[in-house]
Structure formats: C-alpha cells, structure tokens
C-alpha atoms as a PDB file:
ATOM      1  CA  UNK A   1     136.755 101.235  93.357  1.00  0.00           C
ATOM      2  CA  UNK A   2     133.778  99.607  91.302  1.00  0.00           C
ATOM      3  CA  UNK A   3     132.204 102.035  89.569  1.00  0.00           C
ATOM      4  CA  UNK A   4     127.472 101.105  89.655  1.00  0.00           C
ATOM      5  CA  UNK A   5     127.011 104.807  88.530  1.00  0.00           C
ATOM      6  CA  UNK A   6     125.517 102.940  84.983  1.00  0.00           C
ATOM      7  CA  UNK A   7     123.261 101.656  87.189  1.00  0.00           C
ATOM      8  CA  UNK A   8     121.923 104.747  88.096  1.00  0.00           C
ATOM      9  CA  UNK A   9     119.441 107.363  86.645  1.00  0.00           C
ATOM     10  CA  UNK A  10     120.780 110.493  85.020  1.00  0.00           C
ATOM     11  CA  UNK A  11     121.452 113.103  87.876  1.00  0.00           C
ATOM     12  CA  UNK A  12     120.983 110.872  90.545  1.00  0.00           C
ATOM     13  CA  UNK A  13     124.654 110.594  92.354  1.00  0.00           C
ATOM     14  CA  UNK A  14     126.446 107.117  93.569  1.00  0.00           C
ATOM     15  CA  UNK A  15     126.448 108.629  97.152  1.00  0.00           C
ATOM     16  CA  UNK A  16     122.921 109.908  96.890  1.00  0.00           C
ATOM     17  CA  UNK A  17     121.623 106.540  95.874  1.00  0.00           C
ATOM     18  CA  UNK A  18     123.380 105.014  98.532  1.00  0.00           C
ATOM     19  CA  UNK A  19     121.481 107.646 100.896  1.00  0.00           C
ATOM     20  CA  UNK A  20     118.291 106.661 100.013  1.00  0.00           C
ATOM     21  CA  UNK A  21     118.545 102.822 100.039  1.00  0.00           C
ATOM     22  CA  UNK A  22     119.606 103.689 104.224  1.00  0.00           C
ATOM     23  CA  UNK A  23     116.770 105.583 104.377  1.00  0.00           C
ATOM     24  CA  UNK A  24     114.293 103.021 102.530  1.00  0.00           C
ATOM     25  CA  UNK A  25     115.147 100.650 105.101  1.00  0.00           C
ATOM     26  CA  UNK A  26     115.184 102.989 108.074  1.00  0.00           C
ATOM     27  CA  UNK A  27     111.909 104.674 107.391  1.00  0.00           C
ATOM     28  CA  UNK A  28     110.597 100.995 107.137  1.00  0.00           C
ATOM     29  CA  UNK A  29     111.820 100.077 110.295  1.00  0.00           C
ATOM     30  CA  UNK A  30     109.959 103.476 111.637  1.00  0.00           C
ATOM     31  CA  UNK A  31     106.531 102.526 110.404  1.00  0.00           C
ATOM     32  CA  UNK A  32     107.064  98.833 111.215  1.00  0.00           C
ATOM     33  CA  UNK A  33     108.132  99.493 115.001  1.00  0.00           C
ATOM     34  CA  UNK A  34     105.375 102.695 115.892  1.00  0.00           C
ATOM     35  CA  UNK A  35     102.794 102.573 112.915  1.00  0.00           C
ATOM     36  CA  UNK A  36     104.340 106.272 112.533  1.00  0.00           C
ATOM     37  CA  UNK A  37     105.107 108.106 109.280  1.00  0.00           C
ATOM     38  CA  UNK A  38     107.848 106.363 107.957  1.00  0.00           C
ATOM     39  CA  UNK A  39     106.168 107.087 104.137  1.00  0.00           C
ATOM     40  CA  UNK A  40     105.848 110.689 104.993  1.00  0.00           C
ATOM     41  CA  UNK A  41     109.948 110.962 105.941  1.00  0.00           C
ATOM     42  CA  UNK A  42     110.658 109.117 102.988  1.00  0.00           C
ATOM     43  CA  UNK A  43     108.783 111.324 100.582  1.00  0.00           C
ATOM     44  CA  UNK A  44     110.650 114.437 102.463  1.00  0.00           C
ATOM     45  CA  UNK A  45     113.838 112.677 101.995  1.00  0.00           C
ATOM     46  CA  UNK A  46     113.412 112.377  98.134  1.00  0.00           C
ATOM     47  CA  UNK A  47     111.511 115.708  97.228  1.00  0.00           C
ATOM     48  CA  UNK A  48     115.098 116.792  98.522  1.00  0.00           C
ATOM     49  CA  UNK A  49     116.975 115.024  95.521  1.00  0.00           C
ATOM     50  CA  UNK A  50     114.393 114.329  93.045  1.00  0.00           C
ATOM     51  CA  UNK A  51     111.753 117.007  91.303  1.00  0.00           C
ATOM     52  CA  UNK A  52     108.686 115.607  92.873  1.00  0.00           C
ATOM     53  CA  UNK A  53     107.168 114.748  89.654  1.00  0.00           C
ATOM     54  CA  UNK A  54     109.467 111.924  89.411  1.00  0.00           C
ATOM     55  CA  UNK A  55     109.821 111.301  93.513  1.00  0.00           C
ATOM     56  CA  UNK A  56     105.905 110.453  94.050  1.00  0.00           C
ATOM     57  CA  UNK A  57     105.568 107.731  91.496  1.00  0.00           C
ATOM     58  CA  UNK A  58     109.677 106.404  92.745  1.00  0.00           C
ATOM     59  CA  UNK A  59     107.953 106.824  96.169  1.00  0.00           C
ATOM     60  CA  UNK A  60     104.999 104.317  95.508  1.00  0.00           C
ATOM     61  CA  UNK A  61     107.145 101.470  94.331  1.00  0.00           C
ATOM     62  CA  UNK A  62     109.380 101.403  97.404  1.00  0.00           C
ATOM     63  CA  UNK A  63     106.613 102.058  99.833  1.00  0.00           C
ATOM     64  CA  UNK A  64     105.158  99.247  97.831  1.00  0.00           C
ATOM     65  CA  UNK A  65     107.965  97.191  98.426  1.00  0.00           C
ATOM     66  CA  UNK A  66     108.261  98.661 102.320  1.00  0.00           C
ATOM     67  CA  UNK A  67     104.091  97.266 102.991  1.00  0.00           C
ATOM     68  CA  UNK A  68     103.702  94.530 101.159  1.00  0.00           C
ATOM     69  CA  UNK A  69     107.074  93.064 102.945  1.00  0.00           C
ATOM     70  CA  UNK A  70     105.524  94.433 106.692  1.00  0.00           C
ATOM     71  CA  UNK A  71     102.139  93.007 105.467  1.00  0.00           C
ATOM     72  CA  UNK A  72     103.714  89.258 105.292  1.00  0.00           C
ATOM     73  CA  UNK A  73     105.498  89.783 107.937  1.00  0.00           C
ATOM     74  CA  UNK A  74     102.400  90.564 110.295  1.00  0.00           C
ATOM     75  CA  UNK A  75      99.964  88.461 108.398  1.00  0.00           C
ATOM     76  CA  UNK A  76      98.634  86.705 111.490  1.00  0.00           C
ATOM     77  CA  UNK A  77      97.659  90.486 112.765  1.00  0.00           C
ATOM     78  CA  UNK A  78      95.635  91.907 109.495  1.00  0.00           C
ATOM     79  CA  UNK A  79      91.800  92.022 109.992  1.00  0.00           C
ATOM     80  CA  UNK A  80      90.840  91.201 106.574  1.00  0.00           C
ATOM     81  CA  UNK A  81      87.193  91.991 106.336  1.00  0.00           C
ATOM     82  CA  UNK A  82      88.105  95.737 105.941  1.00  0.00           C
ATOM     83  CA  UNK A  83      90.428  95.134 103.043  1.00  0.00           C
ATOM     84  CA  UNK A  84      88.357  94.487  99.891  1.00  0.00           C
ATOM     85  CA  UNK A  85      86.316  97.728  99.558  1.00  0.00           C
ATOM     86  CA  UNK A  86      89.093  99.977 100.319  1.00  0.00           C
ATOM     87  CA  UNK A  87      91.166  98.329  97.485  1.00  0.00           C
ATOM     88  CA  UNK A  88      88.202  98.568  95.151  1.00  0.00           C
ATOM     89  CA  UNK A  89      87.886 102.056  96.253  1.00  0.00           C
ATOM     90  CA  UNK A  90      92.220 102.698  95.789  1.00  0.00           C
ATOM     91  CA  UNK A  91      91.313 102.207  91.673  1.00  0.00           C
ATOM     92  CA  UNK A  92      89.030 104.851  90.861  1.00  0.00           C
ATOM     93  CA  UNK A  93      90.648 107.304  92.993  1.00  0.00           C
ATOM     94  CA  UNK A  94      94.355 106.646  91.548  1.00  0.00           C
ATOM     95  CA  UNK A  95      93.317 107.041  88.484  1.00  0.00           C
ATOM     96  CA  UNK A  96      91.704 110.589  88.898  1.00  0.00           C
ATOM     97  CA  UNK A  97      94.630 111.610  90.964  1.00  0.00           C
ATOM     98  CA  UNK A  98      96.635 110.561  88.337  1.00  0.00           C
ATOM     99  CA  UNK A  99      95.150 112.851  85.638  1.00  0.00           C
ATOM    100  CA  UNK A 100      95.644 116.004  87.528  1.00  0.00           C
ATOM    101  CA  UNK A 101      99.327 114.914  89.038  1.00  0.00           C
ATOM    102  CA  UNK A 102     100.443 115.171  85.169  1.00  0.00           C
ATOM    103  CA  UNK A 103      99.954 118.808  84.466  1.00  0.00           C
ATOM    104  CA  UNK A 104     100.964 119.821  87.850  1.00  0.00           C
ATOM    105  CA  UNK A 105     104.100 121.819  87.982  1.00  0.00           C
ATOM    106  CA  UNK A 106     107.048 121.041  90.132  1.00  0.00           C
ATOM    107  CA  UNK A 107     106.608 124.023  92.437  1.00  0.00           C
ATOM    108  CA  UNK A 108     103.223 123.369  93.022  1.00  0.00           C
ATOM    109  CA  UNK A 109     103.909 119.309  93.855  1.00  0.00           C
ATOM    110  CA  UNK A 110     106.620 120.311  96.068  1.00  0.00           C
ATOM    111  CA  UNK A 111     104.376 123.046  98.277  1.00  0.00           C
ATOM    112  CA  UNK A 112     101.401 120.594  98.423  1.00  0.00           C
ATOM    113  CA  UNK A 113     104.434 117.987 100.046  1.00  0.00           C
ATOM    114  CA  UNK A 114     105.250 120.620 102.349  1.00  0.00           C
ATOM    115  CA  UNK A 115     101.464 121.491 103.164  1.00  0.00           C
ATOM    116  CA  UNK A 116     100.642 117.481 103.571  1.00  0.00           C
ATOM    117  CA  UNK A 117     103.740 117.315 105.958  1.00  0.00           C
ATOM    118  CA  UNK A 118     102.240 119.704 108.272  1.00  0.00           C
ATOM    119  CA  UNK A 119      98.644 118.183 107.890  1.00  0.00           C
ATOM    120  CA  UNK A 120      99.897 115.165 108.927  1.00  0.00           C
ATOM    121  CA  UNK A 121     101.438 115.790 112.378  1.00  0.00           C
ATOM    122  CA  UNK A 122      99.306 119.383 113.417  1.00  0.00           C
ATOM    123  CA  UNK A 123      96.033 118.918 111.358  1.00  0.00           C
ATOM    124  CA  UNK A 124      93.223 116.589 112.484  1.00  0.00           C
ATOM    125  CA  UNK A 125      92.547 113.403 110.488  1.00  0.00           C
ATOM    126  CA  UNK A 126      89.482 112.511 109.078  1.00  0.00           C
ATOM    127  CA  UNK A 127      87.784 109.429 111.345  1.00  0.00           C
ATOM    128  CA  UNK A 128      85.112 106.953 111.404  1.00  0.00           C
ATOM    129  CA  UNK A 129      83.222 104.705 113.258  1.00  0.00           C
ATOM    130  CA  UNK A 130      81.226 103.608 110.386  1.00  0.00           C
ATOM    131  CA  UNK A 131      83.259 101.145 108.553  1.00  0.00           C
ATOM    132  CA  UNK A 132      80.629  99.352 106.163  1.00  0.00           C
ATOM    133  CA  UNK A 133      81.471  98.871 102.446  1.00  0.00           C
ATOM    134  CA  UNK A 134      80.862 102.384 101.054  1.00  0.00           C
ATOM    135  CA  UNK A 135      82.736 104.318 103.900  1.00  0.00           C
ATOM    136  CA  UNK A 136      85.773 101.637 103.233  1.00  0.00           C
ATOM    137  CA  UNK A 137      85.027 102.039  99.145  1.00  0.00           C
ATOM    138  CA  UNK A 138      85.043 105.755 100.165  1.00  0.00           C
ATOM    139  CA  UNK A 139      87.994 106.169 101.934  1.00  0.00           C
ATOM    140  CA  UNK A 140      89.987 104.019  99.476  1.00  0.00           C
ATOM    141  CA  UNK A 141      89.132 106.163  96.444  1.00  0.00           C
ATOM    142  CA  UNK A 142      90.124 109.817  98.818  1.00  0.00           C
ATOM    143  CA  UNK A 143      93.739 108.096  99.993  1.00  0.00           C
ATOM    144  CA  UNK A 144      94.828 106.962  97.028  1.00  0.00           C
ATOM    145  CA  UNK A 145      93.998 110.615  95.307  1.00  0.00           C
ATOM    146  CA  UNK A 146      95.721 112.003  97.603  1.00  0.00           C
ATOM    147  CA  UNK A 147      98.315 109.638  96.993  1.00  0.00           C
ATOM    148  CA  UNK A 148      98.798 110.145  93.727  1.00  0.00           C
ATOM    149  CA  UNK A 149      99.433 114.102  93.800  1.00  0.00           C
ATOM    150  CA  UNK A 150     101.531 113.956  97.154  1.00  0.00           C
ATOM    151  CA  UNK A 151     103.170 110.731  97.099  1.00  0.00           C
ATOM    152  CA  UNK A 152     101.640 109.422 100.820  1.00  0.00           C
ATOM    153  CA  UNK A 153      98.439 108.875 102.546  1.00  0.00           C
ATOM    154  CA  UNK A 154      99.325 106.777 105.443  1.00  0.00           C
ATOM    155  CA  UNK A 155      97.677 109.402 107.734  1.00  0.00           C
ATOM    156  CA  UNK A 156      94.339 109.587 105.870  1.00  0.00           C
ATOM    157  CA  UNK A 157      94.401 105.645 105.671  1.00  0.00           C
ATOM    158  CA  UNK A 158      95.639 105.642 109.814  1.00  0.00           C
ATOM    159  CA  UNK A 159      92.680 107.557 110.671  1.00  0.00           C
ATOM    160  CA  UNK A 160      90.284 105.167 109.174  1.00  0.00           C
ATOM    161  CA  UNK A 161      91.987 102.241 111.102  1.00  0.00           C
ATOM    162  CA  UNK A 162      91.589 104.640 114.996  1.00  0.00           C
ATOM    163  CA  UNK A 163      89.088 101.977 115.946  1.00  0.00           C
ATOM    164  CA  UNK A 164      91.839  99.283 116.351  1.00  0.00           C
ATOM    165  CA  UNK A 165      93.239  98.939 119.688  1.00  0.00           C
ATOM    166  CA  UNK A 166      96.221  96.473 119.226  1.00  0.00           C
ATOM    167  CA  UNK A 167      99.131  98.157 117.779  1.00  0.00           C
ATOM    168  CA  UNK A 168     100.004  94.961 116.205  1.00  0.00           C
ATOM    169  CA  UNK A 169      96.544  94.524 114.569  1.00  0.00           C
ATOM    170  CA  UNK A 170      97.021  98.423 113.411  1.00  0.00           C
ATOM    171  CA  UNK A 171     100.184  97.606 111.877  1.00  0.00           C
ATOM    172  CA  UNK A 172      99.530  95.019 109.884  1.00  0.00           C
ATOM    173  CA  UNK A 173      96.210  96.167 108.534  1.00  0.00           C
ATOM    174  CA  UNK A 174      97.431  99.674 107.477  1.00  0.00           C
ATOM    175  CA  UNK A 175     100.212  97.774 105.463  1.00  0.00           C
ATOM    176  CA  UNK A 176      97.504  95.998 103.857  1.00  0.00           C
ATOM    177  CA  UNK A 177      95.753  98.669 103.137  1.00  0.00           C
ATOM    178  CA  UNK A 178      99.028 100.827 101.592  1.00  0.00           C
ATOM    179  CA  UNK A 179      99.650  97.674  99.753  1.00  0.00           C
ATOM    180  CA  UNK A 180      96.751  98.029  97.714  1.00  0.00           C
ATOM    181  CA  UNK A 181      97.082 102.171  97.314  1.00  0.00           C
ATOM    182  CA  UNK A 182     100.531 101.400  96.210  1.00  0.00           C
ATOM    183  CA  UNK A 183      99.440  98.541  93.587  1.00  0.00           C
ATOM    184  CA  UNK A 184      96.693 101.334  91.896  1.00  0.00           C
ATOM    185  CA  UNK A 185      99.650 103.988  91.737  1.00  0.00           C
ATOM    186  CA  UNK A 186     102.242 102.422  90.206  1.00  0.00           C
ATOM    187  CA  UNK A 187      99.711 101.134  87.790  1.00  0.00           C
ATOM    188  CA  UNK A 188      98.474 104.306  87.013  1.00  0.00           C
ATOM    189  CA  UNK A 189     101.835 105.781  86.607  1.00  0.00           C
ATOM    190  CA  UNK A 190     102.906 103.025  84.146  1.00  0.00           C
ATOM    191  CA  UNK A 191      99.951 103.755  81.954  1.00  0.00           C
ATOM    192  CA  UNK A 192     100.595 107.386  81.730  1.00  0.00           C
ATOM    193  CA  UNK A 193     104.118 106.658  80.785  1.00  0.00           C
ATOM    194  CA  UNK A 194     106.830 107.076  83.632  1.00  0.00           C
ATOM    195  CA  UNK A 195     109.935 104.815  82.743  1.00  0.00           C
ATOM    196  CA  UNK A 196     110.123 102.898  85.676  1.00  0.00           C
ATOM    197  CA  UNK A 197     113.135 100.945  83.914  1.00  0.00           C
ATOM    198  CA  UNK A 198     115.424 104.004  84.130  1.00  0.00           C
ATOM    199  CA  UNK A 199     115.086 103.521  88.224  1.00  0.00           C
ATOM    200  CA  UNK A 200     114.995  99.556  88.123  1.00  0.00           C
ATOM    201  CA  UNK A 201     118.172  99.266  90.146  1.00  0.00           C
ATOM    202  CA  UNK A 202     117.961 101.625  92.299  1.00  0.00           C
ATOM    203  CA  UNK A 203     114.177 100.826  92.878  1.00  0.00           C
ATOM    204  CA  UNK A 204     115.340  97.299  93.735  1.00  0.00           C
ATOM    205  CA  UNK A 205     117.870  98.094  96.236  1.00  0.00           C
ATOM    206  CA  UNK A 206     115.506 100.861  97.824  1.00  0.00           C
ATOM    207  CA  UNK A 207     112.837  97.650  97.919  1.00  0.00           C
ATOM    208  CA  UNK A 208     115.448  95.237  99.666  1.00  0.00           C
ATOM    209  CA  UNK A 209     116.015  97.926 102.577  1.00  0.00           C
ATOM    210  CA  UNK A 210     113.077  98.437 103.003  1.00  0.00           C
ATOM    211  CA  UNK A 211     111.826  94.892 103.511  1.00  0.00           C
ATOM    212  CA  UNK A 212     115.053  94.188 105.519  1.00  0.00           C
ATOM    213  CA  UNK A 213     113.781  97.506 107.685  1.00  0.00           C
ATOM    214  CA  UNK A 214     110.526  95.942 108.233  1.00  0.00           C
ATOM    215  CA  UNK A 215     111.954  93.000 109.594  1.00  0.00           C
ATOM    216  CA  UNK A 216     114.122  95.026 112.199  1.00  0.00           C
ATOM    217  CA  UNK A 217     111.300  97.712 113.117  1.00  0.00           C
ATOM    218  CA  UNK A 218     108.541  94.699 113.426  1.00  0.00           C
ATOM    219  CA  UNK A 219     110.856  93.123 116.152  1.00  0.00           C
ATOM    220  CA  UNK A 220     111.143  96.209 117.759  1.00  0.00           C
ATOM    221  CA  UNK A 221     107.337  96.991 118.082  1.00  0.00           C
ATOM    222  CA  UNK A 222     107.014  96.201 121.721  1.00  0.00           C
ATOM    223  CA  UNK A 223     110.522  98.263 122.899  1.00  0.00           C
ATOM    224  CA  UNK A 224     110.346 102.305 121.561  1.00  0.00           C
ATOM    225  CA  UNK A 225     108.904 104.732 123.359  1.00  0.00           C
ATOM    226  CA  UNK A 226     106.532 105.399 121.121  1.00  0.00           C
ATOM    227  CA  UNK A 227     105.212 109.098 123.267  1.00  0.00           C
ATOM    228  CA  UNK A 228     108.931 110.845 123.094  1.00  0.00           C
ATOM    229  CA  UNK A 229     109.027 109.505 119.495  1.00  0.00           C
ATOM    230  CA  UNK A 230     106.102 111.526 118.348  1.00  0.00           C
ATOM    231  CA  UNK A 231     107.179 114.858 119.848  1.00  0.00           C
ATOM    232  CA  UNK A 232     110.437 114.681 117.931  1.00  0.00           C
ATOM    233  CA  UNK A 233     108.833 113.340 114.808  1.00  0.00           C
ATOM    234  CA  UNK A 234     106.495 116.448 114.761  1.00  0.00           C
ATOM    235  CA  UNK A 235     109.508 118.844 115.323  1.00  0.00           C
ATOM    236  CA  UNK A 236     111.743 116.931 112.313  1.00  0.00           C
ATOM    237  CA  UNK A 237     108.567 116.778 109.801  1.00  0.00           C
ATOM    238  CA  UNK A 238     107.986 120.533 110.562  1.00  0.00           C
ATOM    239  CA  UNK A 239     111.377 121.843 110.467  1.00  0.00           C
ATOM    240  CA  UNK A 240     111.591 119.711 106.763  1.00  0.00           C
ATOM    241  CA  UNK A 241     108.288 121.022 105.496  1.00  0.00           C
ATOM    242  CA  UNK A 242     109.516 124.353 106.036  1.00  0.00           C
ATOM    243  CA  UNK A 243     112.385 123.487 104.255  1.00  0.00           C
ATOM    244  CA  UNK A 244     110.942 122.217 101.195  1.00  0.00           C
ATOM    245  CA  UNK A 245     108.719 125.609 100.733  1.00  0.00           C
ATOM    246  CA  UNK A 246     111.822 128.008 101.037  1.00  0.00           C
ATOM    247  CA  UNK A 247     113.490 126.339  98.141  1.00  0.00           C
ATOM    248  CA  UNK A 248     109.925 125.862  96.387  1.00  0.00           C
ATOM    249  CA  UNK A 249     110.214 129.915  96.113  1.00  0.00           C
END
C-alpha cells in the first residue's frame, strides 16, 4: 500500500487526513446548495483533531479555497457594489483579531468554538438595512475579528446580506464576501508566523474537495429541502458544541 504519511503534518493520521479532505468537499457542497453553515461544521470537524490554535488559521485556507471556488462558480449572481468596503473593512479587523488569537490558550479557543456554535443556530444575528460604506467597512472589520479568534463568521457576514431575496444572489455574494475575510486571515497568520508549508499537502487536497463540493452543492441549490435541513443542522451543531466543551474541561 503507498505509504503519503510524509506528506502529512506531525500527529495528523493518514486516515484522519483522508477524513477531512471528505469533509472539505462535503461541507462545501452544504454551503453551496442552502447558503447554510458549511464553515461552521468544518471548524467543528477539525477542533476535533487539531488544537484549535492550529485548526482556525488551517480553517481559513480551505474555506478560502471552498469561496473563492463557489464565488466563480456563481459569478453572474454576486452584487458587487457591496463588496469593496467590507473587504477594506476585513484588514483592520484581522489584524486585531490576530493579536489577541496568539496568546489565547487552547482551552479557551476551543470553548469560544463551542459558544460561537451555539450563537450561530439559537442566538440572533446582528442585521441591517443600512448598507452604505461605513456599515459595510463596519461589518467587515467585526467578521473578520471574529474570524480570526473562532475560525468562522459566515453567520455574522449572512446577517448583513438578510436583505437579499434570491438565494442564488445570497450565495454568491456571501462567498465573495468570505473570500475577502479569508484573504486578510491567512495573511495575518503568515505574518505572525504559522508554517503553512508543514500543511501544504494536505491544505491542497482539503482545497480540491472543496472546490469539487462547490460544484456539486451549486447544482443542487434548487432541489434540498432547505426547512427539514435546518432543524437537523441545529440539533448536529448543538449536540457537537456540547461536545467540544466536555473535553475542553
């Protein structure tokens, strides 16, 4: 049998890695088909075989990989005018985020995971119908400091994007949008010194999925039923949230 495990970061398992490049692509193909968490499963999945210090900045390059692909792929759908202030917004905020996610201890990353997991499918999200240049600056700069210290902020950046009607329009924006938080994290990270390089193949393969998930979930968008879907998404995110802060203590 051919041996990759050279490819592979220290402590991170042949059939582990395999795990997680299924679940790259299938929480791609979740996001891409309902607009629905697929970021926030995906961060659950790795806090579960990674300390979290090293699973939020591993997180940003695949969902990187997972909404710039989606992005392409529903170009024709993206309302554009929203997307320049936000990005502006995504730099200053990664790199505060940044400075506290360093001197954060594993415990405490992993609980805030587990807090942002119930947020996301009990708690209310922040909203607004005022979408002129500082709210979108705003709103950048919050979601990708949030990003930074729990890996995800596709709810915060959702409920900025309410307004929009067509799910294909809501799609393809809020890929846009991650695109951009995902671009200020991983630079951030690289300037305070993670070594990306020690995940390169694994990153790649996890980036492949995910694209080839998009693909799959994007043709899909029209035939899930997207109301059953969110009942058992809330139960599954709740039940792993719970998970992560038993073995937090």
């Amino acid at each position: 049998m051919l041996d990759l495990s050279f490819l592979l970061p220290t402590g991170v398992e042949l059939w582990v890695a395999l795990f997680l490049i299924v679940s790259s692509g299938f929480t791609s193909a979740l996001t891409a088909a309902l607009s629905l968490g697929g970021g926030t499963v995906l961060i659950a999945i790795l806090t579960f075989f990674m300390p979290a210090a090293i699973a939020v900045p591993v997180h940003g390059v695949v969902q990187f990989g997972s909404n710039a692909g989606r992005a392409v792929i529903r170009r024709k759908d993206i309302l554009w005018r929203y997307a320049v202030w936000f990005a502006l917004g995504s730099i200053p905020g990664a790199m505060v985020g940044g400075q506290i996610a360093v001197w954060m201890p594993d415990r405490l990353f992993t609980l805030l995971i587990a807090a942002f997991l119930i947020y996301s499918v009990w708690g209310p999200k922040p909203q607004s119908t005022n979408r002129n240049s500082a709210v979108l600056f705003g709103y950048g700069a919050f979601a990708a400091f949030i990003s930074m210290i729990i890996g995800v902020s596709g709810p915060i950046v959702s409920g900025l994007l309410k307004f929009i009607d067509d799910r294909r329009n809501l799609v393809g924006t809020h890929a846009l949008l991650m695109t951009f938080q995902n671009v200020a994290k991983i630079i951030v990270f690289v300037s305070l010194g993670f070594a990306f390089h020690e995940y390169a193949f694994l990153l790649a393969a996890m980036v492949a999925s995910g694209f080839f998930g998009s693909y799959l979930g994007s043709k899909m968008l029209d035939r899930l039923p997207e109301a059953a879907f969110r009942k058992a998404f809330k139960v599954v995110m709740t039940a792993i949230a719970l998970v992560l802060v038993w073995r937090s203590f």
